[in-house]
C-alpha atoms as a PDB file:
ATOM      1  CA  UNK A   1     -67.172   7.012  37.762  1.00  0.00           C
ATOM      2  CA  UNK A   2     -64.352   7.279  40.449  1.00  0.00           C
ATOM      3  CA  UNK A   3     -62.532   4.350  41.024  1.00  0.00           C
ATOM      4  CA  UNK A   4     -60.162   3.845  44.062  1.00  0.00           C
ATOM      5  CA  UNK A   5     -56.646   1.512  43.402  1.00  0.00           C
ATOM      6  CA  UNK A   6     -57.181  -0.383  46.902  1.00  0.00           C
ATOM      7  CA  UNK A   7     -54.471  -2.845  48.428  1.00  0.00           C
ATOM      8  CA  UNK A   8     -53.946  -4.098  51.786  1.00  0.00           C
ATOM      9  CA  UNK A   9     -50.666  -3.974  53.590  1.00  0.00           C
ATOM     10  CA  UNK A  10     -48.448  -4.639  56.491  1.00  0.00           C
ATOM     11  CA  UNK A  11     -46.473  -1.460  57.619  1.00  0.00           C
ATOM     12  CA  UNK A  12     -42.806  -2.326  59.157  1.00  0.00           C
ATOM     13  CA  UNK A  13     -42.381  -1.074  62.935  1.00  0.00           C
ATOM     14  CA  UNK A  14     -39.817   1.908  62.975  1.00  0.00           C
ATOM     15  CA  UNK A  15     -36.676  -0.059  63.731  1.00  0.00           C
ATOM     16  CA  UNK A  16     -36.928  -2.041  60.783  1.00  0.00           C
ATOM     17  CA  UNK A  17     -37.722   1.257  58.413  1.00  0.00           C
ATOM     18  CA  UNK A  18     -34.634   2.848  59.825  1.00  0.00           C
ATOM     19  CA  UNK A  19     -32.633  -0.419  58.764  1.00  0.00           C
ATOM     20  CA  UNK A  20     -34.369  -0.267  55.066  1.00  0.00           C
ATOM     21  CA  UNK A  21     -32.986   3.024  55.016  1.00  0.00           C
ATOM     22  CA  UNK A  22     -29.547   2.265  55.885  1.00  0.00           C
ATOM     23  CA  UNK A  23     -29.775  -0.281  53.264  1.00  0.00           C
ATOM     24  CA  UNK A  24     -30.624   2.093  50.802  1.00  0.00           C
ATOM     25  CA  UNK A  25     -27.489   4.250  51.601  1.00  0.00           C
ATOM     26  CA  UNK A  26     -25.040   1.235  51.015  1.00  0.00           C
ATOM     27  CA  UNK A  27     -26.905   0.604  47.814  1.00  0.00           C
ATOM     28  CA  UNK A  28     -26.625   3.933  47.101  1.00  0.00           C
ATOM     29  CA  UNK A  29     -22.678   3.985  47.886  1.00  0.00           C
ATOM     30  CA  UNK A  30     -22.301   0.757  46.396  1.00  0.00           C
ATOM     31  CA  UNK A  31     -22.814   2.359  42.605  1.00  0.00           C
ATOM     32  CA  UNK A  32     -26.457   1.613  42.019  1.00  0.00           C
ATOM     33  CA  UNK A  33     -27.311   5.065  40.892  1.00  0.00           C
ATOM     34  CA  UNK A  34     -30.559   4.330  38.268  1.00  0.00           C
ATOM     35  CA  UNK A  35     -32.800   3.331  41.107  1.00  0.00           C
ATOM     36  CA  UNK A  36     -35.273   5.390  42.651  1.00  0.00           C
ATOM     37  CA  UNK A  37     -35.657   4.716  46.446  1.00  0.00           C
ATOM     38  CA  UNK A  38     -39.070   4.042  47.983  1.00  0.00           C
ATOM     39  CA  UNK A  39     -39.686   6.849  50.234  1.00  0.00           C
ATOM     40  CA  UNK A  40     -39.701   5.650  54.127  1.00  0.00           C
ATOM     41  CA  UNK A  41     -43.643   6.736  54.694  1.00  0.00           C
ATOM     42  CA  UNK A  42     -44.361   4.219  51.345  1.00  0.00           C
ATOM     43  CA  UNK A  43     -42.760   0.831  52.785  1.00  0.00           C
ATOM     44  CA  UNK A  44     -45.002  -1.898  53.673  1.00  0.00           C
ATOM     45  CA  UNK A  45     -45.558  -5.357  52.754  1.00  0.00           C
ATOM     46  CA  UNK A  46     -48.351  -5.925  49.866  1.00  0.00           C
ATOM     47  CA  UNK A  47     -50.488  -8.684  51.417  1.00  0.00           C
ATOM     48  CA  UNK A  48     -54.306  -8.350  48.694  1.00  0.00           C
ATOM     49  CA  UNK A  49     -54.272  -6.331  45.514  1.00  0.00           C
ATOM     50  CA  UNK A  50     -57.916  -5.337  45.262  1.00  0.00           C
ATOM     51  CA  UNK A  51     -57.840  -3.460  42.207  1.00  0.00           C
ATOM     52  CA  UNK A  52     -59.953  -0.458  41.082  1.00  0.00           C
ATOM     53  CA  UNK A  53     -62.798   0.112  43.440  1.00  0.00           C
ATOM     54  CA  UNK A  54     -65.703   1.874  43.925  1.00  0.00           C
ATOM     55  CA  UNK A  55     -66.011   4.238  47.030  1.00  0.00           C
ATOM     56  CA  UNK A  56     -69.363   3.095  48.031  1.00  0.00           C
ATOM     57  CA  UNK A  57     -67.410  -0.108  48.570  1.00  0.00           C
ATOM     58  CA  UNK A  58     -65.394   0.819  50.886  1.00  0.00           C
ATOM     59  CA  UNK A  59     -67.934   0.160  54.178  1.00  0.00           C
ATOM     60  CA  UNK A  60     -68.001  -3.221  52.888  1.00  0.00           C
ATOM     61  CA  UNK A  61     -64.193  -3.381  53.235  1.00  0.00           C
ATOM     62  CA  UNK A  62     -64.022  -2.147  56.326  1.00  0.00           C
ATOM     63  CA  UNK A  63     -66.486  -4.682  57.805  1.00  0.00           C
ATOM     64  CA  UNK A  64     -64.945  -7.367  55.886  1.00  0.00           C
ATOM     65  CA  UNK A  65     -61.489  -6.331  57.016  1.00  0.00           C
ATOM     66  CA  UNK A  66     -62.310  -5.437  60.306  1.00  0.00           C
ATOM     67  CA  UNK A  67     -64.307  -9.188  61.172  1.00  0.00           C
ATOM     68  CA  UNK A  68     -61.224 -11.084  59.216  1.00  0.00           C
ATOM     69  CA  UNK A  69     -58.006  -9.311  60.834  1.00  0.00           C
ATOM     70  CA  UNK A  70     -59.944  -9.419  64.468  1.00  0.00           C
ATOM     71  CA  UNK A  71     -59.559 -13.408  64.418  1.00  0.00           C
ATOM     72  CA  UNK A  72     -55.723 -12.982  63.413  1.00  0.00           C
ATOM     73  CA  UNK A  73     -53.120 -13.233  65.220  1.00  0.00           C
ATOM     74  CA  UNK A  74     -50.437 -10.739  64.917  1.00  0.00           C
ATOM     75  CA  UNK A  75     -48.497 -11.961  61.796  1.00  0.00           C
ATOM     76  CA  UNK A  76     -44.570 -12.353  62.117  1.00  0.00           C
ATOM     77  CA  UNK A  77     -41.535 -12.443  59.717  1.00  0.00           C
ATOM     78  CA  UNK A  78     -38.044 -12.570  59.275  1.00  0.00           C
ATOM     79  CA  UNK A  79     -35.731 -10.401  57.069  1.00  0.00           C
ATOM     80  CA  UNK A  80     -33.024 -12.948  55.321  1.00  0.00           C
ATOM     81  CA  UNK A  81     -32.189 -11.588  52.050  1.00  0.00           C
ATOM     82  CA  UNK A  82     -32.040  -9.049  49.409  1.00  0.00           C
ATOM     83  CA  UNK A  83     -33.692  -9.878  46.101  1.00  0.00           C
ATOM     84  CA  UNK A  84     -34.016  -8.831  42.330  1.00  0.00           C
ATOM     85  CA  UNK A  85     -37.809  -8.599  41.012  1.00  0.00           C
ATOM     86  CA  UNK A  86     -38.569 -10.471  38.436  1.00  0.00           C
ATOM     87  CA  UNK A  87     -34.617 -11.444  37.743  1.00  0.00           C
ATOM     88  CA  UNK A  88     -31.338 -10.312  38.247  1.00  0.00           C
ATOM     89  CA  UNK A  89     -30.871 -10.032  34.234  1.00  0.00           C
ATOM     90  CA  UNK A  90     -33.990  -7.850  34.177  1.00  0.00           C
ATOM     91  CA  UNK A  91     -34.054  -6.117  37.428  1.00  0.00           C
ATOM     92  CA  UNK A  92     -36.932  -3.972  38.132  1.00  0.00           C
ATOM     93  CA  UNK A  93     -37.165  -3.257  41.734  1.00  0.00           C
ATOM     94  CA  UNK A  94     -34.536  -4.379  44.841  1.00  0.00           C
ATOM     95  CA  UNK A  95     -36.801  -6.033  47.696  1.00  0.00           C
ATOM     96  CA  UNK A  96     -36.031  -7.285  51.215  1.00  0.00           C
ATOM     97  CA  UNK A  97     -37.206 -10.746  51.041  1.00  0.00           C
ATOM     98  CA  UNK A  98     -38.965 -11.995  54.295  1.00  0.00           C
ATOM     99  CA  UNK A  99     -39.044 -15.403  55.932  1.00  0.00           C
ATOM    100  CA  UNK A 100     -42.618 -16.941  57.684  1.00  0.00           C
ATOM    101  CA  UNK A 101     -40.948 -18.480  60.755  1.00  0.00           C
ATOM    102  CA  UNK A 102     -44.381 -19.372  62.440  1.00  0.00           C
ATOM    103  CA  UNK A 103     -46.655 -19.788  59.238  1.00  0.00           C
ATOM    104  CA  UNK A 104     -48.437 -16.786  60.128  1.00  0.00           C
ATOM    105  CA  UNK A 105     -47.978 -14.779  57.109  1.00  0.00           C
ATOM    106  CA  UNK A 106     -49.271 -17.299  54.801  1.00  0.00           C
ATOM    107  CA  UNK A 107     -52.073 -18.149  57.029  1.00  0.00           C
ATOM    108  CA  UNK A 108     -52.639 -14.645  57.332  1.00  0.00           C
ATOM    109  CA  UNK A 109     -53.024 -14.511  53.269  1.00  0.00           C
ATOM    110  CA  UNK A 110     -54.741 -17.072  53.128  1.00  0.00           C
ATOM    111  CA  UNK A 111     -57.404 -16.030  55.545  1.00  0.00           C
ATOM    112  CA  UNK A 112     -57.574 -12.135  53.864  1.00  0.00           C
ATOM    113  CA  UNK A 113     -57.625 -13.953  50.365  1.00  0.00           C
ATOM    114  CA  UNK A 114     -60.499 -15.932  51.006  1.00  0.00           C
ATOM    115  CA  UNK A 115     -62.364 -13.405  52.982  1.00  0.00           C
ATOM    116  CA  UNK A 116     -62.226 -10.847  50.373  1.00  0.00           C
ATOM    117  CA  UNK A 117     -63.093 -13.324  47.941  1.00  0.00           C
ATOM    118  CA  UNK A 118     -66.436 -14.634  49.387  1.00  0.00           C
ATOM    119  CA  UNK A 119     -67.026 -10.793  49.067  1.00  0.00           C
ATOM    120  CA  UNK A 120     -66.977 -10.513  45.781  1.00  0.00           C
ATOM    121  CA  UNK A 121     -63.438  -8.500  45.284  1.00  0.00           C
ATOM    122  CA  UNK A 122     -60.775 -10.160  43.133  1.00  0.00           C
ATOM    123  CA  UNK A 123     -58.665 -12.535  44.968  1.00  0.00           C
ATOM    124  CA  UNK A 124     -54.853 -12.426  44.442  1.00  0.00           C
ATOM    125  CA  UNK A 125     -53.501 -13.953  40.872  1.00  0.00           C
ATOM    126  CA  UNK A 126     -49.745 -14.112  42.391  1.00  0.00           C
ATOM    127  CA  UNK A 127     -48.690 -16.803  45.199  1.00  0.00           C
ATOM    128  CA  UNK A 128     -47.677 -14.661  48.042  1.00  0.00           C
ATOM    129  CA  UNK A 129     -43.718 -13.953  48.353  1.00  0.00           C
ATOM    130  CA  UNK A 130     -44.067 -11.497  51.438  1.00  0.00           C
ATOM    131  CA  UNK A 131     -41.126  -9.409  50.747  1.00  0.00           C
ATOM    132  CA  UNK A 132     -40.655  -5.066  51.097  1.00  0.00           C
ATOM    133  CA  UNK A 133     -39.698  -3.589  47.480  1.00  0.00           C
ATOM    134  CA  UNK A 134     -37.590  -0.373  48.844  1.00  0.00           C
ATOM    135  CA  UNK A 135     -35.820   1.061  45.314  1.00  0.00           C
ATOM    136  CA  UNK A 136     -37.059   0.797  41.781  1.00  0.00           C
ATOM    137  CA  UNK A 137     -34.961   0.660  38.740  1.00  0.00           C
ATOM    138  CA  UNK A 138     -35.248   3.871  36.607  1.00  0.00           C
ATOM    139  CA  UNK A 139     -34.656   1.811  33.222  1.00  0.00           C
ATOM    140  CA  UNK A 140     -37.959   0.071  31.588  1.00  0.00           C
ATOM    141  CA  UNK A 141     -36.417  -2.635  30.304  1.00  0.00           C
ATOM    142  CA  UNK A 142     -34.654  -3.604  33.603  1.00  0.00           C
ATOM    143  CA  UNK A 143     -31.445  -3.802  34.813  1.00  0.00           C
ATOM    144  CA  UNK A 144     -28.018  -6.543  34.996  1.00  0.00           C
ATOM    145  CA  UNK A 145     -27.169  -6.586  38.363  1.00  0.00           C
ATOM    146  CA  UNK A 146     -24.667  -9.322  39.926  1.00  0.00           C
ATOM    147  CA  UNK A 147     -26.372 -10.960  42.454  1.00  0.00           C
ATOM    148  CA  UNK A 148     -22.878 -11.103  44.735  1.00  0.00           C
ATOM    149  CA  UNK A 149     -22.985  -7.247  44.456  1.00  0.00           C
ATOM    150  CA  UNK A 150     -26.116  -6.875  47.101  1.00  0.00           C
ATOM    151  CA  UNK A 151     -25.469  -5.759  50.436  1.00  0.00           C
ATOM    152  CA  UNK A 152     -25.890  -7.914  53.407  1.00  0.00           C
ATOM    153  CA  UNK A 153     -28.215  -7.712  55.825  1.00  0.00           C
ATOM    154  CA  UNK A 154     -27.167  -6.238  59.402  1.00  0.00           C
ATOM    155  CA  UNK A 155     -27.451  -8.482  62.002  1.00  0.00           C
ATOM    156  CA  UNK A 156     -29.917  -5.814  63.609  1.00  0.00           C
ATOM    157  CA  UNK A 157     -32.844  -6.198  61.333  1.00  0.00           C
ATOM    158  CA  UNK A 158     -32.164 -10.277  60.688  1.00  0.00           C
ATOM    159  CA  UNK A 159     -34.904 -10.607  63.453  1.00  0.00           C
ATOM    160  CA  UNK A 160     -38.226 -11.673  63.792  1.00  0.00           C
ATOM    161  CA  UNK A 161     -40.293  -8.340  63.570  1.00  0.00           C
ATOM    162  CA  UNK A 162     -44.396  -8.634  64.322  1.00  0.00           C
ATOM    163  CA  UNK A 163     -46.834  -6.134  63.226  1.00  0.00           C
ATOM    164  CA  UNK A 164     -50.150  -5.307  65.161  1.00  0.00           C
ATOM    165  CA  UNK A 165     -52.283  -3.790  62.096  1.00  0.00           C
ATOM    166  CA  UNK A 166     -53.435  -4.222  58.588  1.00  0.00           C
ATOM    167  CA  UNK A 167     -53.873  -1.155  56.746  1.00  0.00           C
ATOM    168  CA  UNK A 168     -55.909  -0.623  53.578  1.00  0.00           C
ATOM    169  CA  UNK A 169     -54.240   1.742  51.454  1.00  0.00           C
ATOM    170  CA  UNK A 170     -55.188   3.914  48.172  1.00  0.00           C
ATOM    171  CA  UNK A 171     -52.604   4.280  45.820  1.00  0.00           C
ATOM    172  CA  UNK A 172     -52.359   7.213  43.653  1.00  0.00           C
ATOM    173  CA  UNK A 173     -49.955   7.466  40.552  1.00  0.00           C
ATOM    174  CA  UNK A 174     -48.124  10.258  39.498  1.00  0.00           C
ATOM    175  CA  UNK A 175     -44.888  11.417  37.558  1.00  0.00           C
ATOM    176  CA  UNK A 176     -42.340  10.840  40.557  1.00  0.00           C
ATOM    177  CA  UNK A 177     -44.253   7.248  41.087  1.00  0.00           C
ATOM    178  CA  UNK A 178     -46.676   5.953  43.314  1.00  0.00           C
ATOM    179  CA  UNK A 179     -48.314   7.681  46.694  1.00  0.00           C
ATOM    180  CA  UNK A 180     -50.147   5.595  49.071  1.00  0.00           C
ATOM    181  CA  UNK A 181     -53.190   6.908  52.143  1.00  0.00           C
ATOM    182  CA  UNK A 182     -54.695   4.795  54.477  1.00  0.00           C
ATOM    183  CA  UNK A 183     -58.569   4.450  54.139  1.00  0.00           C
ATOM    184  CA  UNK A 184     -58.241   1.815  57.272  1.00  0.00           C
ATOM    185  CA  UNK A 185     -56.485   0.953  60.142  1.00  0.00           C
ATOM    186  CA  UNK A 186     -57.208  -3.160  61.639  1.00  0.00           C
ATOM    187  CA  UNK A 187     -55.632  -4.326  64.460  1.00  0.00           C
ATOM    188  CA  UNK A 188     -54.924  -8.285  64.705  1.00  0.00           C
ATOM    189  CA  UNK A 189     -56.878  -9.950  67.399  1.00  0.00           C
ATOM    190  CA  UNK A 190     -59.131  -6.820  67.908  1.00  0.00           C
ATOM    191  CA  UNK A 191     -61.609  -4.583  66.843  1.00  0.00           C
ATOM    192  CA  UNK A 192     -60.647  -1.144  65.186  1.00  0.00           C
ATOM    193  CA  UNK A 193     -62.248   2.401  64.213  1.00  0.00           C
ATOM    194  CA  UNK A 194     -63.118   2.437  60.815  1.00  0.00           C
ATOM    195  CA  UNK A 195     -61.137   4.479  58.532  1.00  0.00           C
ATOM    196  CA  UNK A 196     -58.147   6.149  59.314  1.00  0.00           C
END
């Protein structure tokens, strides 16, 4: 039976990509070599995992999605930091960590969580850390990286940034890692056209 790999998401608004992606040529500069950088079109912020699912699911995602996003307002964060997943001794992935200035992201979570929930998809094991992984270690075991070696962040993208959609993406894997398509576009405070 085919199974979809489902997750919603929050896609950053251009001016923050191109920021990501000047972050990634410091790092790059900077003599972090074994890390493979997340492609600008595969940025986003993971807000549900929802696992393998079916594909004659997927209309009851989109009306789930589509009712629970439309009483949402637009979620907002902060960029403040750059961060080592799960440690800096171990270092598997470099992430942008985000701040929740207004409490809407973690209401936001909250919301989705439930609502996908009282559907009967798995909820989220993981407390939220909203946060945009943009390079990935090449090294299974991990990495050492100083902490005091990271980059600072710009003063152009330390800014409160708000985005207008969720999307619900597919994720594919594959040799040179992860590709993700949008089965669903849902717009915060409104109501959307199914699928993408």
């Amino acid at each position: 039976m085919i199974r979809l790999r489902l997750f919603t998401a929050l896609v950053p608004e251009s001016e923050l990509i191109k920021g990501i992606i000047a972050l990634q040529k410091t790092c790059r500069r900077s003599g972090m070599e074994n890390l493979r950088y997340i492609e600008a079109e595969n940025l986003h912020v993971t807000v549900n995992f929802l696992g393998d699912t079916s594909p004659q699911e997927l209309s009851v995602l989109h009306e789930i999605l589509t009712e629970g996003v439309s009483v949402l307002k637009p979620p907002a964060f902060r960029p403040h930091a750059l961060g080592l997943f799960p440690s800096p001794r171990r270092a598997r992935s470099i992430n942008l960590l985000l701040e929740d200035p207004e409490g809407s992201m973690a209401a936001m979570f909250r919301h989705l969580d439930g609502t996908v929930r009282g559907a009967g998809f798995p909820g989220e094991r993981r407390s939220f850390r909203p946060h945009i992984s943009f390079g990935r270690f090449r090294s299974r075991r991990g990495e050492l990286i100083e902490e005091d070696s990271l980059p600072s962040l710009s003063a152009g993208i330390r800014r409160i940034f708000r985005c207008s959609e969720l999307v619900l993406f597919r994720s594919e894997l594959g040799p040179g890692g992860a590709r993700y398509y949008p089965e669903g576009r849902y717009r915060f405070g409104n109501q959307t056209n199914l699928g993408d």
